[in-house]
N, C-alpha and C. Protein backbone atom coordinates (compact mmCIF):
# COMPACT_ATOMS: atom_id res chain seq x y z
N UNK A 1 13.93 30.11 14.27
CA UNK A 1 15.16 29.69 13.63
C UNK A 1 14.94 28.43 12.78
N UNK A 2 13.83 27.60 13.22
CA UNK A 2 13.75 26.33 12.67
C UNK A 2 13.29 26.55 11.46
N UNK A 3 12.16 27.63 11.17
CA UNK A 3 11.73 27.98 9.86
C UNK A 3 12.57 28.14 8.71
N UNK A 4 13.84 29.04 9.19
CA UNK A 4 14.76 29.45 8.31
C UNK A 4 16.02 28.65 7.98
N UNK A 5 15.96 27.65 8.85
CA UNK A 5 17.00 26.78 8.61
C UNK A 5 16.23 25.84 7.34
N UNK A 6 14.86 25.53 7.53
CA UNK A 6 14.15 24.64 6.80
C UNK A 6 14.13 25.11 5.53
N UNK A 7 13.52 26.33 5.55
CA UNK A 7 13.82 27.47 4.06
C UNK A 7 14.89 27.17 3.43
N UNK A 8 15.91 27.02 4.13
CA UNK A 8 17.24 27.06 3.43
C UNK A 8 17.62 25.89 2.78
N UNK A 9 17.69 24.84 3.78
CA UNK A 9 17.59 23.12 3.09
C UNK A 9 16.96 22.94 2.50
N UNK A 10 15.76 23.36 2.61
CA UNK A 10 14.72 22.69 1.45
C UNK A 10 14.29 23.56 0.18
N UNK A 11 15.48 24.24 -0.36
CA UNK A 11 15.49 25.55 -1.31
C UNK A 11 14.75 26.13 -1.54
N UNK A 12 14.00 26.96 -0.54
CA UNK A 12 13.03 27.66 -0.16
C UNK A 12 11.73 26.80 -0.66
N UNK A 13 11.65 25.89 -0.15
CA UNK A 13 10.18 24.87 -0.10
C UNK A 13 10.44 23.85 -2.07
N UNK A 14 11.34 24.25 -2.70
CA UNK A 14 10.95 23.26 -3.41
C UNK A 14 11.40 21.56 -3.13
N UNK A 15 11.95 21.80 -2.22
CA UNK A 15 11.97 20.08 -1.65
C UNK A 15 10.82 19.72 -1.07
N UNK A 16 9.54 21.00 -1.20
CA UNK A 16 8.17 20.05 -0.48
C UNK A 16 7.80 19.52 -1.85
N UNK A 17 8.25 19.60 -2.92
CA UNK A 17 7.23 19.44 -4.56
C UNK A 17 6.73 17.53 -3.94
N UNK A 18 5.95 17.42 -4.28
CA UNK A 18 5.37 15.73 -4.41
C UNK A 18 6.26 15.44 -5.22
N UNK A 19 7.21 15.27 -6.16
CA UNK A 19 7.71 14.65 -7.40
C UNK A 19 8.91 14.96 -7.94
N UNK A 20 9.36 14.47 -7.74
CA UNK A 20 11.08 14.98 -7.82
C UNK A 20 11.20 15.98 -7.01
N UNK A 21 11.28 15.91 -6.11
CA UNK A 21 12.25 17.37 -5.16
C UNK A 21 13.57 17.77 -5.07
N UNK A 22 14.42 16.00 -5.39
CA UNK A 22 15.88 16.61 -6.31
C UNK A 22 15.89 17.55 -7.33
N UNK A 23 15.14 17.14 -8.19
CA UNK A 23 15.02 17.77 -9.32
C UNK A 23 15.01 19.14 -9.43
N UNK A 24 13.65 19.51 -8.92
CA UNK A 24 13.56 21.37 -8.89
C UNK A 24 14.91 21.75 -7.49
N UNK A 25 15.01 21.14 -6.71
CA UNK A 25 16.16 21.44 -5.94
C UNK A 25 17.09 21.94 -7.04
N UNK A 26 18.08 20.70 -7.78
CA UNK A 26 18.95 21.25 -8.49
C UNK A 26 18.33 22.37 -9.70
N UNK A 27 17.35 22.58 -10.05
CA UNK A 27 16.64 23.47 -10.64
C UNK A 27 17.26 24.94 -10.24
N UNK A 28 17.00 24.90 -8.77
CA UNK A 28 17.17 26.48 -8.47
C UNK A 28 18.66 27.12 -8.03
N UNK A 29 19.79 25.66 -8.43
CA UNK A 29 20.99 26.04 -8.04
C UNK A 29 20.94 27.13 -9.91
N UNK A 30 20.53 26.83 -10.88
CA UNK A 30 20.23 27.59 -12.26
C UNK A 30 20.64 28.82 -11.86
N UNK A 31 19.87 29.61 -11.61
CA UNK A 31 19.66 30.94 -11.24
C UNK A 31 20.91 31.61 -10.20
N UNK A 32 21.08 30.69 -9.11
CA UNK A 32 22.02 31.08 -8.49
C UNK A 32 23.33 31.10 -8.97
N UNK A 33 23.38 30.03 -9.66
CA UNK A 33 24.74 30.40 -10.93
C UNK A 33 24.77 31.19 -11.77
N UNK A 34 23.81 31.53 -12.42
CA UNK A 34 23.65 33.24 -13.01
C UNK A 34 24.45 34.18 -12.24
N UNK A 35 23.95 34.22 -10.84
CA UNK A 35 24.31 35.41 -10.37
C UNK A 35 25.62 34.69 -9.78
N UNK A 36 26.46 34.00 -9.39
CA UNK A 36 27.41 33.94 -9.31
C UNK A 36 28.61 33.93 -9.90
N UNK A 37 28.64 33.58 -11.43
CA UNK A 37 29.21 33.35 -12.49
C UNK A 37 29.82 35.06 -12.59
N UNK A 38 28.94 36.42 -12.30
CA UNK A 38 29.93 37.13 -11.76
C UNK A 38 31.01 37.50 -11.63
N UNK A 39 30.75 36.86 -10.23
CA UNK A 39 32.13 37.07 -9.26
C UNK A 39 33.52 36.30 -9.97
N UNK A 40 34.76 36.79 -9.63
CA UNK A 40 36.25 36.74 -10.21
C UNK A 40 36.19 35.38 -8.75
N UNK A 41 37.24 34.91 -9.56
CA UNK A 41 37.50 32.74 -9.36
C UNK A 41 37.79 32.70 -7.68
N UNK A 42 37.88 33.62 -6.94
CA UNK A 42 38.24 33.41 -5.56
C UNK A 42 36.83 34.41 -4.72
N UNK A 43 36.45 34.98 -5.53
CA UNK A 43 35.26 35.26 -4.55
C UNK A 43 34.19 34.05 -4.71
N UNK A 44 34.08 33.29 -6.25
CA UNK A 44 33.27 32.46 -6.55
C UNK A 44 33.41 31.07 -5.58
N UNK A 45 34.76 31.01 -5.61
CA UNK A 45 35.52 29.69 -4.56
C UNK A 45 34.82 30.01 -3.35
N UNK A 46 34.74 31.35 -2.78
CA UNK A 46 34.57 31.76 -1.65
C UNK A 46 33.14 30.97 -0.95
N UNK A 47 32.25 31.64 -2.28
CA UNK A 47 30.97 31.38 -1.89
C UNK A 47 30.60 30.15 -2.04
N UNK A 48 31.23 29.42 -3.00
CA UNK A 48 31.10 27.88 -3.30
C UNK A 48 31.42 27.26 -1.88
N UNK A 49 32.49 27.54 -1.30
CA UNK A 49 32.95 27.33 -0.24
C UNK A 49 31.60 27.52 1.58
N UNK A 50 31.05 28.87 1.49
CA UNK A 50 30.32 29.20 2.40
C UNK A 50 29.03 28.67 1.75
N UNK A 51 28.31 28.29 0.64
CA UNK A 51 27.09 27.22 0.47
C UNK A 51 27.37 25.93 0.65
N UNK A 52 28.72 25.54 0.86
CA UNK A 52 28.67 24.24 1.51
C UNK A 52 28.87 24.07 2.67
N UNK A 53 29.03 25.33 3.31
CA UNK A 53 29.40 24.69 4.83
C UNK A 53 27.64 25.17 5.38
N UNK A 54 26.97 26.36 4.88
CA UNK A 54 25.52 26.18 4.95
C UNK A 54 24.35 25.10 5.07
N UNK A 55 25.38 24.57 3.94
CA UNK A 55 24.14 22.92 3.21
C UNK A 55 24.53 22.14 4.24
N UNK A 56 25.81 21.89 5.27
CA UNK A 56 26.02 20.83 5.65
C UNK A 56 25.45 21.30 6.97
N UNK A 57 25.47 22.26 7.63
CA UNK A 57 24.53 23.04 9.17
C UNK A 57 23.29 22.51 8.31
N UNK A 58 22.40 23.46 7.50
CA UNK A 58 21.26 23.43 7.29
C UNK A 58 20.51 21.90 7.01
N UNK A 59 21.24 21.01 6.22
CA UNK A 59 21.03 19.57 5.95
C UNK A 59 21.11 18.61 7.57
N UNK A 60 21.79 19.13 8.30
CA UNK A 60 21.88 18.40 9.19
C UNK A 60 20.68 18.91 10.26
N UNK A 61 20.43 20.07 10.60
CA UNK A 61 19.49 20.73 11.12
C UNK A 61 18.21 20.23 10.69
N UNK A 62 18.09 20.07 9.65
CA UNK A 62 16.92 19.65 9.25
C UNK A 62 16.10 18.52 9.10
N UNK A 63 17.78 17.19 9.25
CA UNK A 63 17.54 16.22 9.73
C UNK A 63 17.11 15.65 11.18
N UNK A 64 17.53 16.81 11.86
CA UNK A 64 17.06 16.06 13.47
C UNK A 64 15.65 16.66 13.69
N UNK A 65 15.09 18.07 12.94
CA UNK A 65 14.35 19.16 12.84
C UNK A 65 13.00 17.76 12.47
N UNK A 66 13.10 16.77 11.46
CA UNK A 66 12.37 16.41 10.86
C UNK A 66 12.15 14.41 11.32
N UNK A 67 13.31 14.74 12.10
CA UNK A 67 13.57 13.52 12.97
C UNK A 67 13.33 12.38 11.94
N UNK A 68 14.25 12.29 11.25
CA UNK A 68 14.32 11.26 9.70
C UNK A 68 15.64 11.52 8.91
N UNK A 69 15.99 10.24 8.84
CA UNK A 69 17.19 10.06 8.23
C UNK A 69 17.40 11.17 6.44
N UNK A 70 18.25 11.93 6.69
CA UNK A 70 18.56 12.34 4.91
C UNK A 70 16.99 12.56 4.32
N UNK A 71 16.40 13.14 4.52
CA UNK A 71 14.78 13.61 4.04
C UNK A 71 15.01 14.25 2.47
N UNK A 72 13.99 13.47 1.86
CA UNK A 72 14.32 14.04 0.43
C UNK A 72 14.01 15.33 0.61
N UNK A 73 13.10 16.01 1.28
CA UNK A 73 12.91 17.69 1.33
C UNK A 73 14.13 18.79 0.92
N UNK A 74 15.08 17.72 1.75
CA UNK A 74 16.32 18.42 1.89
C UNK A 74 17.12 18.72 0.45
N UNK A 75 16.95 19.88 0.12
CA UNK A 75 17.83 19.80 -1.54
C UNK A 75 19.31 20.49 -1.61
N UNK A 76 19.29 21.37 -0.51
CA UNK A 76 20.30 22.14 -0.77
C UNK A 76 21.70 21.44 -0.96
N UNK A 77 21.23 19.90 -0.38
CA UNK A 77 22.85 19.16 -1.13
C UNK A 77 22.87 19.01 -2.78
N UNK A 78 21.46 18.81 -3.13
CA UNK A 78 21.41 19.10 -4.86
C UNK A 78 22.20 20.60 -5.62
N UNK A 79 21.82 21.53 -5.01
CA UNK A 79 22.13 22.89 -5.19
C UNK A 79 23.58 22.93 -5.35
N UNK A 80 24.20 22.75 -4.08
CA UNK A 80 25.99 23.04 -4.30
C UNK A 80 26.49 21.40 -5.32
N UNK A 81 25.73 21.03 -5.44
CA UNK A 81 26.21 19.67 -6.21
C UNK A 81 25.63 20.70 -7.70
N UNK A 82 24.90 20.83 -7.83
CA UNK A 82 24.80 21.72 -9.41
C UNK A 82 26.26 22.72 -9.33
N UNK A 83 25.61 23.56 -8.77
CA UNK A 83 26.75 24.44 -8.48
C UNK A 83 28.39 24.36 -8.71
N UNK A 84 29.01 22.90 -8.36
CA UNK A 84 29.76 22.43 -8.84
C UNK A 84 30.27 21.86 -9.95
N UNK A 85 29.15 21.49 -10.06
CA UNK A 85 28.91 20.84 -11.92
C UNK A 85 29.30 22.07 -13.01
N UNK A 86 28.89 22.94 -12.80
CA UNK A 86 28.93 24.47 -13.69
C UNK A 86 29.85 24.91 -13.29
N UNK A 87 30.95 24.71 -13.05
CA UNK A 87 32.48 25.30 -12.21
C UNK A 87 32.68 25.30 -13.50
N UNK A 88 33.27 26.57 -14.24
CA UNK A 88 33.80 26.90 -15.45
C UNK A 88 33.32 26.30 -16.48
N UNK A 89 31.39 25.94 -16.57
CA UNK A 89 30.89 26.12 -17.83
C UNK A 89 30.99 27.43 -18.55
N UNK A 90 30.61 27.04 -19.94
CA UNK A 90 30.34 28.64 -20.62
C UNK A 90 28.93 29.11 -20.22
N UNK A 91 28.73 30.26 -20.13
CA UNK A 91 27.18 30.82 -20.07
C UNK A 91 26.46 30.79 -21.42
N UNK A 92 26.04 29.06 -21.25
CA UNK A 92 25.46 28.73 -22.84
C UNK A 92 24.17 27.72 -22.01
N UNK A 93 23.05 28.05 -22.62
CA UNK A 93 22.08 26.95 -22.15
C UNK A 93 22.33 25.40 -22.17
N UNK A 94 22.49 25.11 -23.42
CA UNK A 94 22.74 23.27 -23.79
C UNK A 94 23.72 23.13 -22.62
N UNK A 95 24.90 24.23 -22.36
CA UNK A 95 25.49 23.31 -21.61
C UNK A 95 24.72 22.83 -20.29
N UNK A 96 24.48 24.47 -19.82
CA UNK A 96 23.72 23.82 -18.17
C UNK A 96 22.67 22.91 -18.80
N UNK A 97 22.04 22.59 -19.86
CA UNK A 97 20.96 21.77 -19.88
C UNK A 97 21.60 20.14 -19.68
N UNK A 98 23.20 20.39 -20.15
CA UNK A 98 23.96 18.67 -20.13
C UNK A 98 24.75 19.21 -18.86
N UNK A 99 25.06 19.74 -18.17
CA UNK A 99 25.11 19.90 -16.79
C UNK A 99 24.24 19.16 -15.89
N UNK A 100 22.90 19.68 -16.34
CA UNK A 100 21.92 19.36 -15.46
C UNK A 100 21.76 18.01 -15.49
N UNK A 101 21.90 17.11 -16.43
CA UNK A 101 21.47 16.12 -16.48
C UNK A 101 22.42 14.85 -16.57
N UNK A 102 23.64 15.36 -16.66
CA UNK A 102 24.73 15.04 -15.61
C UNK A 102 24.69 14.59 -14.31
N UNK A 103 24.61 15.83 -13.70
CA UNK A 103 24.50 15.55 -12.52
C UNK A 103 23.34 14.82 -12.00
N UNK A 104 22.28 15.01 -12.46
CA UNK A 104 20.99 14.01 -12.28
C UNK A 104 21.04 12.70 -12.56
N UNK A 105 21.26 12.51 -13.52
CA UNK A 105 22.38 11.30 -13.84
C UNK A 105 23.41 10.43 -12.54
N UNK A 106 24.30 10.86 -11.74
CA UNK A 106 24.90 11.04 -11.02
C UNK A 106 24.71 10.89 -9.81
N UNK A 107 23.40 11.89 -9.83
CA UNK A 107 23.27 12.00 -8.58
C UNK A 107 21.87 10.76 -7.86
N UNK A 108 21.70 10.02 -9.18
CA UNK A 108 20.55 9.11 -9.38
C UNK A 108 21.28 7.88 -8.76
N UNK A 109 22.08 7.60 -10.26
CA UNK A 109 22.62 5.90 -10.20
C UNK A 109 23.72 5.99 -8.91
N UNK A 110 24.83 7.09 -8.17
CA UNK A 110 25.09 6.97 -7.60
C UNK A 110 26.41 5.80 -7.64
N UNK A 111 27.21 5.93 -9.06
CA UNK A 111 28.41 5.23 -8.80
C UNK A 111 29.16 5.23 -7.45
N UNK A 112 30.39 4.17 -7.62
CA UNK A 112 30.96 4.41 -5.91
C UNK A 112 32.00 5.67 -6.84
N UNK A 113 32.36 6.50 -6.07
CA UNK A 113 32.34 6.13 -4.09
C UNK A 113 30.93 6.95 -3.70
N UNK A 114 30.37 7.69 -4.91
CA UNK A 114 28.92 7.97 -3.78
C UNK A 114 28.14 7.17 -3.16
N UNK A 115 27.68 6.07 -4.11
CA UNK A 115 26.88 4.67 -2.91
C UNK A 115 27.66 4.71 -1.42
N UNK A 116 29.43 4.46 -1.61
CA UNK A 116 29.62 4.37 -0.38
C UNK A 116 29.72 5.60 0.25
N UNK A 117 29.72 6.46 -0.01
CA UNK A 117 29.49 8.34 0.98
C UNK A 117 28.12 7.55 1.39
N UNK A 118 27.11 8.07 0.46
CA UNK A 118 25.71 7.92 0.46
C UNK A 118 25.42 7.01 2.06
N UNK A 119 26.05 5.70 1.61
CA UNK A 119 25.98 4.56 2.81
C UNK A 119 26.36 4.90 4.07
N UNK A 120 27.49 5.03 4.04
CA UNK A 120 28.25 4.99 5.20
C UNK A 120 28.42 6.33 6.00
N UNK A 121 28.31 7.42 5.47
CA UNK A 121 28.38 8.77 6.27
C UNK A 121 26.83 9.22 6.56
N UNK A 122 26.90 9.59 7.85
CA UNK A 122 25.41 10.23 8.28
C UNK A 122 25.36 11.73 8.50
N UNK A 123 24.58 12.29 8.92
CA UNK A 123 24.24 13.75 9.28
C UNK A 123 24.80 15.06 7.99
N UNK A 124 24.51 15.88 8.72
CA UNK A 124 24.49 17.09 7.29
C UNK A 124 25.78 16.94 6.66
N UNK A 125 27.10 15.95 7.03
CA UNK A 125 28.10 16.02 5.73
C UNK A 125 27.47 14.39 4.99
N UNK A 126 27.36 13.87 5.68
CA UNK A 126 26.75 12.66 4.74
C UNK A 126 25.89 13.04 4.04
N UNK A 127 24.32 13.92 3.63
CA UNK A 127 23.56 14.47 3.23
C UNK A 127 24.41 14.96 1.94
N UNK A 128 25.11 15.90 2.58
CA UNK A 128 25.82 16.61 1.31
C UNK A 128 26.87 15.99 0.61
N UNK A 129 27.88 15.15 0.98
CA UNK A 129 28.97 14.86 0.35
C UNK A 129 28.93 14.40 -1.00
N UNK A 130 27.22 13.16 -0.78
CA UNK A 130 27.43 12.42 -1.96
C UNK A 130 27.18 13.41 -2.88
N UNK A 131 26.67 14.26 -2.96
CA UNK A 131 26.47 15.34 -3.74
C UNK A 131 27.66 15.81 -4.60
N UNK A 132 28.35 16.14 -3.66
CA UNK A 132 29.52 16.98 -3.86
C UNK A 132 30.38 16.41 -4.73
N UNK A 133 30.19 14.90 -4.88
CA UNK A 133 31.00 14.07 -5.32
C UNK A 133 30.32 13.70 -6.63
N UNK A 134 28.83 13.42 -6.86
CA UNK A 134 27.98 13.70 -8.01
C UNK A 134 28.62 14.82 -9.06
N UNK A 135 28.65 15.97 -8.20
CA UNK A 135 28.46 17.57 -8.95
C UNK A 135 30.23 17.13 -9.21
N UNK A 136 31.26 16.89 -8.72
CA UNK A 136 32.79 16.29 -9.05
C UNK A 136 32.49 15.38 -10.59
N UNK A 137 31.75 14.24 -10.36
CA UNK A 137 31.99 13.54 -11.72
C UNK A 137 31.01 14.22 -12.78
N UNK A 138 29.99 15.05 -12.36
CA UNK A 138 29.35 15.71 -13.33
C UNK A 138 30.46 16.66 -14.09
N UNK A 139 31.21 17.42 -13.22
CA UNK A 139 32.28 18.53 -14.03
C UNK A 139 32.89 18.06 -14.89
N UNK A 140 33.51 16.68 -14.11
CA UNK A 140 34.65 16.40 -15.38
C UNK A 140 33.94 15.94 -16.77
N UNK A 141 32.95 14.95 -16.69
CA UNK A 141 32.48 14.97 -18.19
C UNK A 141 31.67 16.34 -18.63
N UNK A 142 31.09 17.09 -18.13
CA UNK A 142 31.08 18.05 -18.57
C UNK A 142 32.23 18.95 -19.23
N UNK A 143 32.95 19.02 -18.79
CA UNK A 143 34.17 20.03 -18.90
C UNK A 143 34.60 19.23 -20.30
N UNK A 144 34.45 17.62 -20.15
CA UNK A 144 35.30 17.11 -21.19
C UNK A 144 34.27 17.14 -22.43
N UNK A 145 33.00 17.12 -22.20
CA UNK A 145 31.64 17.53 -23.21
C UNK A 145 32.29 18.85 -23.75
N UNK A 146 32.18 19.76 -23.01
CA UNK A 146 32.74 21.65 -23.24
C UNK A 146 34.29 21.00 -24.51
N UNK A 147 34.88 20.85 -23.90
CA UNK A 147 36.77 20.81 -24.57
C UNK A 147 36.20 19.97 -26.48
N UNK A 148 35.32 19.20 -26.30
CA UNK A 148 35.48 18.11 -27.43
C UNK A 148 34.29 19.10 -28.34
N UNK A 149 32.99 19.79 -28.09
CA UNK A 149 32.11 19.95 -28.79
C UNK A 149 31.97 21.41 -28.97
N UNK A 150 31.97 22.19 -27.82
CA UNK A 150 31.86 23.63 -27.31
C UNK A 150 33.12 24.57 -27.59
């Protein structure tokens, strides 16, 4: 079980990369938004919904698994933090490319209130929240990038 919980947090091993493991983390939320973009606005909610309650078991699992605080390995809080970011982009590259770097952005400098998530909350919702809250201020300038240029 420990294998597959690890698989899962660590988006199937690219949180082992030496060098940015955020990075290709939010990398492979890409693809999974392909195939989700899909689904009609309440099955999409759905699943948006069941990869975060995943990330926050699996993130936390993986923290006691690895016996270390918030382990960068751990990406899958990058993932639903992309994931969020692309909440009603167009299926246009530039955008996910200013998506992506948005949220990287974001999910770097860590304005409040993520410093204080980041800080003050522990275990797999602390892991994930600040994320969640990244991939939140990533949407809105995104969305407001999309409305002004797109």
């Amino acid at each position: 079980m420990d294998k597959i919980i690890m698989a899962i947090a660590t988006g199937l091993g690219l949180g082992y990369a030496p060098k940015a493991p955020g990075t290709f983390g939010t990398l492979l939320a890409l693809p999974l938004h392909f195939l989700l973009i899909k689904l009609s606005l309440p099955y999409y909610s759905a699943a948006l919904t069941a990869i975060f309650l995943l990330a926050v078991f699996t993130a936390g699992s993986a923290e006691k698994i690895l016996d270390y605080s918030d382990p960068g390995a751990v990406v899958i809080d990058e993932i639903i933090g992309m994931l969020i970011t692309l909440i009603g982009a167009p299926t246009n590259l530039l955008v996910w490319i200013i998506g992506f770097a948005l949220f990287r952005f974001f999910d770097i400098l860590k304005p409040f209130p993520i410093n204080f998530i980041d800080q003050r909350l522990h275990g797999g919702l602390g892991i994930v929240l600040d994320d969640i809250m990244a991939g939140i201020y990533s949407l809105i300038c995104l969305q407001l990038i999309c409305y002004l240029w797109f």
